[in-house]
Protein backbone atom coordinates (compact mmCIF):
# COMPACT_ATOMS: atom_id res chain seq x y z
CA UNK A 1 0.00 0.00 0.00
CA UNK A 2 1.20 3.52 -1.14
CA UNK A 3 1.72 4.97 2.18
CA UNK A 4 1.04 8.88 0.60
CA UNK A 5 -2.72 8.30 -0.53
CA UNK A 6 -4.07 6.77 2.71
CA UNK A 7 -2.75 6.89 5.44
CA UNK A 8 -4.30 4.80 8.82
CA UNK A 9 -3.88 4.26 12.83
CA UNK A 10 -6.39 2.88 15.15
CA UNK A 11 -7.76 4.69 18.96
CA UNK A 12 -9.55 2.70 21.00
CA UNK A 13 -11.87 0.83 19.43
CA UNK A 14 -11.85 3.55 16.38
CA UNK A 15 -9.79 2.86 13.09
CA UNK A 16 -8.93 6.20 11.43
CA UNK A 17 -8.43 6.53 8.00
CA UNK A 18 -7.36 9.51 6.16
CA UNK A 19 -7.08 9.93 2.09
CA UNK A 20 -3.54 12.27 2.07
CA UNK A 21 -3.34 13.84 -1.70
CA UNK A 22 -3.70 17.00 -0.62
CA UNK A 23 -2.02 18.07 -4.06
CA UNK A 24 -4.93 17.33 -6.32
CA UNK A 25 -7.69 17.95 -3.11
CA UNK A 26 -7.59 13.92 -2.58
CA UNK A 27 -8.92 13.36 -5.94
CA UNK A 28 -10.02 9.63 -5.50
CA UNK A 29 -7.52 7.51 -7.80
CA UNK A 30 -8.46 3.86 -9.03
CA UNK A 31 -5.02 2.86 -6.94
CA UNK A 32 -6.25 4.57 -3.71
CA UNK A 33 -9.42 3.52 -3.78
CA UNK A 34 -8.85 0.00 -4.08
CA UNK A 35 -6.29 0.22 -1.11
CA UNK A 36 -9.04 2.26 0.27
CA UNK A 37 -11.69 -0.91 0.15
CA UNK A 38 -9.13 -3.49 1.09
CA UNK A 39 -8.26 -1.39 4.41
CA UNK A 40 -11.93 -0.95 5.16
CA UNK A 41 -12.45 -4.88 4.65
CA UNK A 42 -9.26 -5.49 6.89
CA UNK A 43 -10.81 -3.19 9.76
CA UNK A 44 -14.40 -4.79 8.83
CA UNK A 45 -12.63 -8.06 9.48
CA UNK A 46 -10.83 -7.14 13.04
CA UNK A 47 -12.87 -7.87 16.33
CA UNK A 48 -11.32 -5.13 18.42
CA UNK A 49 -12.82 -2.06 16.07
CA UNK A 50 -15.79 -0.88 16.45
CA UNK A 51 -16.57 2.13 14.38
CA UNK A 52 -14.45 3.03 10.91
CA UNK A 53 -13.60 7.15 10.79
CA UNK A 54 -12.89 7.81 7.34
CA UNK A 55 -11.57 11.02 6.71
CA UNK A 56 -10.15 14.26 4.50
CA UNK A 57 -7.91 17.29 5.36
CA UNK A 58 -8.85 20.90 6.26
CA UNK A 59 -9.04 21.76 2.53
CA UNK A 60 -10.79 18.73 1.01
CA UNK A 61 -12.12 15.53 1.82
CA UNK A 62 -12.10 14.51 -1.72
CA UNK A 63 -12.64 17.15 -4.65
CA UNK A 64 -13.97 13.83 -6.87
CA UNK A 65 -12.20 11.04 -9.36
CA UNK A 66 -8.68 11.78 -10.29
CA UNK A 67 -9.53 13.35 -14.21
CA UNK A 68 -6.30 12.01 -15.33
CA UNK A 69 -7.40 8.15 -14.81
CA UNK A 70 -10.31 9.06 -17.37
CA UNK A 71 -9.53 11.62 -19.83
CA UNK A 72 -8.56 9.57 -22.67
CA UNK A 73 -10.76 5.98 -21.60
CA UNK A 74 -13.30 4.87 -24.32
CA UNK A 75 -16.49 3.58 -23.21
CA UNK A 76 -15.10 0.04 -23.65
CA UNK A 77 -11.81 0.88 -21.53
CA UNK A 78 -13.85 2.17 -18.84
CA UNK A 79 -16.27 -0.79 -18.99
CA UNK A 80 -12.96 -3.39 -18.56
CA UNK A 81 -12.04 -1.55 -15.93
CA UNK A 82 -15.06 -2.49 -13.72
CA UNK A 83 -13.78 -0.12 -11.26
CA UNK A 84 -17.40 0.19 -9.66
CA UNK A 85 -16.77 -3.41 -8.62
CA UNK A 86 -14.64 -1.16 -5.81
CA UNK A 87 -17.58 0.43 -4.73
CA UNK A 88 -19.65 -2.46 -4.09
CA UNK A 89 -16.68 -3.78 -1.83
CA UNK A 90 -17.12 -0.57 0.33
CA UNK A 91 -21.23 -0.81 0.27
CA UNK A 92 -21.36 -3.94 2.28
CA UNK A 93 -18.67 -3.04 5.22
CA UNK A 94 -20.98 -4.04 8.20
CA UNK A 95 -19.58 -1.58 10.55
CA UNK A 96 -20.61 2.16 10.82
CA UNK A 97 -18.49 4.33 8.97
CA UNK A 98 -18.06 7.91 10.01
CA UNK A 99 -16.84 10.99 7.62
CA UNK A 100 -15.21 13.82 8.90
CA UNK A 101 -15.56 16.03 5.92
CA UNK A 102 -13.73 19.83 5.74
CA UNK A 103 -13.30 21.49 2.27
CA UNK A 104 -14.91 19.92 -0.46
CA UNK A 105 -17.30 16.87 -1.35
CA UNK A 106 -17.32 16.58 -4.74
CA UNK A 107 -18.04 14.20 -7.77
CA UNK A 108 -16.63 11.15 -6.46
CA UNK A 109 -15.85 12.36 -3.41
CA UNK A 110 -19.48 13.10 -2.40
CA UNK A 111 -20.17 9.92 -3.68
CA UNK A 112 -17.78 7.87 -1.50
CA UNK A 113 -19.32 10.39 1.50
CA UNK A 114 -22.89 9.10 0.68
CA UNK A 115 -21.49 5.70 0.84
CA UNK A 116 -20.71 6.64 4.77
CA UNK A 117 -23.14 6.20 7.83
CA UNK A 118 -22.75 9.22 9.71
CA UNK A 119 -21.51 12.59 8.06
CA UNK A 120 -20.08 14.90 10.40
CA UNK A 121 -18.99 18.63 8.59
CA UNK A 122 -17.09 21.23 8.93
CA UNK A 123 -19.53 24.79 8.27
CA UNK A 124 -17.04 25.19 5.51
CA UNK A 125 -17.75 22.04 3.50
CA UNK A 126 -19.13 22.28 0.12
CA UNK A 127 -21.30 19.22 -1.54
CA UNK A 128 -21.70 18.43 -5.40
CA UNK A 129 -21.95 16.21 -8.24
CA UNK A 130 -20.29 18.60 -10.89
CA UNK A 131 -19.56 15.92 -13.30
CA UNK A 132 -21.88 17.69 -15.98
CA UNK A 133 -19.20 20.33 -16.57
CA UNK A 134 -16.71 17.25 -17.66
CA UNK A 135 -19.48 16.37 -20.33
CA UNK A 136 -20.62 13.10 -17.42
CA UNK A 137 -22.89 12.17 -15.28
CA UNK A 138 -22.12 10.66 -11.94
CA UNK A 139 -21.31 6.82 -11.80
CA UNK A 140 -20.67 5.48 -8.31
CA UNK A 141 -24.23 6.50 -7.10
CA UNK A 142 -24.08 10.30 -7.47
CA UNK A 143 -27.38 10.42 -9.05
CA UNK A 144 -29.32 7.71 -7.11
CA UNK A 145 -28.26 7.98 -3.51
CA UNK A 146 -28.07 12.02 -4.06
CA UNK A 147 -31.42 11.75 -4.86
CA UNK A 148 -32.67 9.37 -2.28
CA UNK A 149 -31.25 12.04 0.16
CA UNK A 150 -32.21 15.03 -0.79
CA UNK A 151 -34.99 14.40 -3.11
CA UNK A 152 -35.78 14.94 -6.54
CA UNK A 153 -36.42 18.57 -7.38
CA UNK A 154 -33.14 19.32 -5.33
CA UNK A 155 -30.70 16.25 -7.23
CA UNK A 156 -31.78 17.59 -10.09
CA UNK A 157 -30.89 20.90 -9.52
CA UNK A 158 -27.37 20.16 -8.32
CA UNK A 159 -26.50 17.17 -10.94
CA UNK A 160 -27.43 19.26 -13.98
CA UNK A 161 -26.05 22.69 -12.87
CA UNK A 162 -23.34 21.61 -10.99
CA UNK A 163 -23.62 23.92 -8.29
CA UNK A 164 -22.42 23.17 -4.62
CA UNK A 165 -24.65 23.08 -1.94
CA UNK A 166 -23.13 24.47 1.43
CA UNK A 167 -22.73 22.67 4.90
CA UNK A 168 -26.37 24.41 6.15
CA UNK A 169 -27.93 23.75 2.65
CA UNK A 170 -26.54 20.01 2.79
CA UNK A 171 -27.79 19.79 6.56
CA UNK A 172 -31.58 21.29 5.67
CA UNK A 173 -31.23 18.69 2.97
CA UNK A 174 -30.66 15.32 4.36
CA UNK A 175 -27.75 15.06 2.88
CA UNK A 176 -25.28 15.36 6.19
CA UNK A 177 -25.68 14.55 9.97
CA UNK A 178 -23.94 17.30 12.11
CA UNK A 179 -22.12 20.78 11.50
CA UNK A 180 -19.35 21.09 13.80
CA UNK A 181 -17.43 24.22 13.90
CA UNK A 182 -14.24 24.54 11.39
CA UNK A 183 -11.24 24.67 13.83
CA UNK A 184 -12.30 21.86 15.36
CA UNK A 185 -13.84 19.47 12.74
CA UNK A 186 -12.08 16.03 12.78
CA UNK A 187 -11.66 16.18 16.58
CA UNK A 188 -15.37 16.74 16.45
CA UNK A 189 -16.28 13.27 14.57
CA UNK A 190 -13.37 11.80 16.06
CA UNK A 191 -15.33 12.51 19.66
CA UNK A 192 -18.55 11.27 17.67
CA UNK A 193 -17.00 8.14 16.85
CA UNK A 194 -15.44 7.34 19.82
CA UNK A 195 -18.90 7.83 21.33
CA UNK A 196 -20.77 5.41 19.28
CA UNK A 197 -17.97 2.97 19.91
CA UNK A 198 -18.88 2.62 23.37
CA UNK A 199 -22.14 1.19 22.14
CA UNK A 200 -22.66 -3.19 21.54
CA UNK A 201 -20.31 -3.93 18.32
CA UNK A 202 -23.40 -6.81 17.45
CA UNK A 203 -26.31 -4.31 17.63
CA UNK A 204 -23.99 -1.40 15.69
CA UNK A 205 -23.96 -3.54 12.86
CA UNK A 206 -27.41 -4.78 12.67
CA UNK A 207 -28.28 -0.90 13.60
CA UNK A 208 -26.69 -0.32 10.20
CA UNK A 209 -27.79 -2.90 8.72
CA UNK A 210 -31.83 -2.23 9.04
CA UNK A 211 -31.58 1.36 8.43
CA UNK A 212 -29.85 0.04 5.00
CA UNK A 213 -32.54 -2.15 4.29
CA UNK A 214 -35.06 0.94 5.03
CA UNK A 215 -33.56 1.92 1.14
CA UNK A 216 -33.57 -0.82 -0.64
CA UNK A 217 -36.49 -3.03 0.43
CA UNK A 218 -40.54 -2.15 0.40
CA UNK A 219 -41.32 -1.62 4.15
CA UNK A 220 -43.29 -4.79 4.34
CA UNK A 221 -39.83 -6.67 3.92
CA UNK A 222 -37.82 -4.40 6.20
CA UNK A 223 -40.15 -4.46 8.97
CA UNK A 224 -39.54 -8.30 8.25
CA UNK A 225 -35.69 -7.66 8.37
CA UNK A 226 -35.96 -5.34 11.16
CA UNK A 227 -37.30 -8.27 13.42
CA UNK A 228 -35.07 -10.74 12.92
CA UNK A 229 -32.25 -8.62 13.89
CA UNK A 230 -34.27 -7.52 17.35
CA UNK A 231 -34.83 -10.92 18.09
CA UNK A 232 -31.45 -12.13 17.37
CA UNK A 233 -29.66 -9.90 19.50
CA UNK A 234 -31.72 -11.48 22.54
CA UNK A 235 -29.35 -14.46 21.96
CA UNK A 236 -26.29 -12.01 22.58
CA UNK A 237 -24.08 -11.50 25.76
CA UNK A 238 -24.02 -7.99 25.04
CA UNK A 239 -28.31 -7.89 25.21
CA UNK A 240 -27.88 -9.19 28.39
CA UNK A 241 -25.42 -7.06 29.77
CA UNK A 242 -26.96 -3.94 28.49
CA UNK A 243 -29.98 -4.78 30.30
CA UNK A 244 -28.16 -6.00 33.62
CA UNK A 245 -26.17 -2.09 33.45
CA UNK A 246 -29.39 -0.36 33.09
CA UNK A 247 -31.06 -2.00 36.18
CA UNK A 248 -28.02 -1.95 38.08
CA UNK A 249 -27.48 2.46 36.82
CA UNK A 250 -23.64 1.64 35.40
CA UNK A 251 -21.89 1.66 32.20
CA UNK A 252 -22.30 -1.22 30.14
CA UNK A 253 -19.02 -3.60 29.39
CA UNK A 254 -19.95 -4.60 25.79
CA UNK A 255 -17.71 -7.66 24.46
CA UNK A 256 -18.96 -8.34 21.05
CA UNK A 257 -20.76 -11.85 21.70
């Protein structure tokens, strides 16, 4: 792994990931991002995390694809490349992943946000799917989970101007969790992450896991879906000691099983 596009350390029980081109503003490279969905499966894989921070610098978290990967491609080329096979590799991670976005979202970038579980921003962020000003439109998702966040009449405002939409309009949107304030953005959702880390690692993922389903499945079946996973998690150490903590007033002391 190239050591300059990502680099990676883990707190607690909180892996922290950061793309590091600050050069081109991150822009998302086919190299990095496959290291980038390898080192989420690898933390995805390890028992002792608990929550995945993925995150940018103060100037960008990722100002979209890197132009210079695609400039020349012909449909064919870009169709052998299967490079959204990347994507799908970071759409099933079963733990939460948290962004800590400063600077711009863009193209790709916004894309690979969208693909995160909680979105904490710094009030200087900017969002967009600007991809109609290369002669594109957005491939990893930027025009169908855009839209299933924001809504219609608003994705198709952004995708075919190409305007940016601002931390507050991105928050009135949908399309964010949180604004934190900008000198203190990533040790904002790093104290966010660290939080939901204290919670069960069993119930985190089926947390995730139904709220998912909430997009992709009628409600009949999620409600379905949704059940399963409450009455698994009665079969769970960590259901019973969640319980026990509450009736006795302490903190729980969540293992996992």
């Amino acid at each position: 792994m190239e050591e300059q596009h990502l680099l990676h350390e883990v707190d607690g029980n909180v892996a922290i990931i950061r793309i590091n081109r600050p050069k081109v503003l991150n822009a998302l490279s086919l190299p990095l991002m496959e290291d980038l969905a390898n080192l989420l499966e690898q933390y995805d894989a390890d028992d002792s995390i608990h929550v995945i921070l993925l995150s940018g610098n103060e100037r960008a978290w990722a100002a979209g694809a890197d132009i210079g990967d695609m400039a020349t491609a012909s449909s064919d080329e870009m169709r052998r490349r299967n490079q959204f096979a990347i994507w799908e590799q970071i759409k099933v991670i079963k733990k939460p992943i948290i962004a800590a976005v400063s600077g711009f979202a863009l193209g790709g970038g916004c894309e690979l946000m969208m693909h995160c579980d909680i979105v904490i921003a710094s009030e200087n962020a900017l969002f967009g799917q600007p991809e109609i000003n290369l002669g594109i439109i957005p491939g990893a998702g930027g025009t169908q989970r855009f839209t299933r966040a924001v809504g219609k009449a608003t994705a198709m405002d952004v995708v075919l101007s190409g305007r940016f939409l601002s931390a507050k309009e991105a928050l009135d949107f949908g399309l964010i969790s949180r604004i934190v304030p900008k000198e203190h953005w990533f040790e904002s959702a790093l104290k966010i992450a660290k939080q939901v880390a204290t919670k069960g690692p069993i119930a985190l993922r089926s947390a995730k896991a139904s709220v998912l389903n909430a997009e992709e499945l009628t409600l009949s079946e999620s409600l379905v879906e949704e059940r399963a996973l409450f009455y698994a998690l009665f079969d769970t150490d960590d259901q019973t000691e969640g319980m026990n903590a509450f009736a006795e007033k302490r903190k729980p002391n969540f293992t996992g099983t």
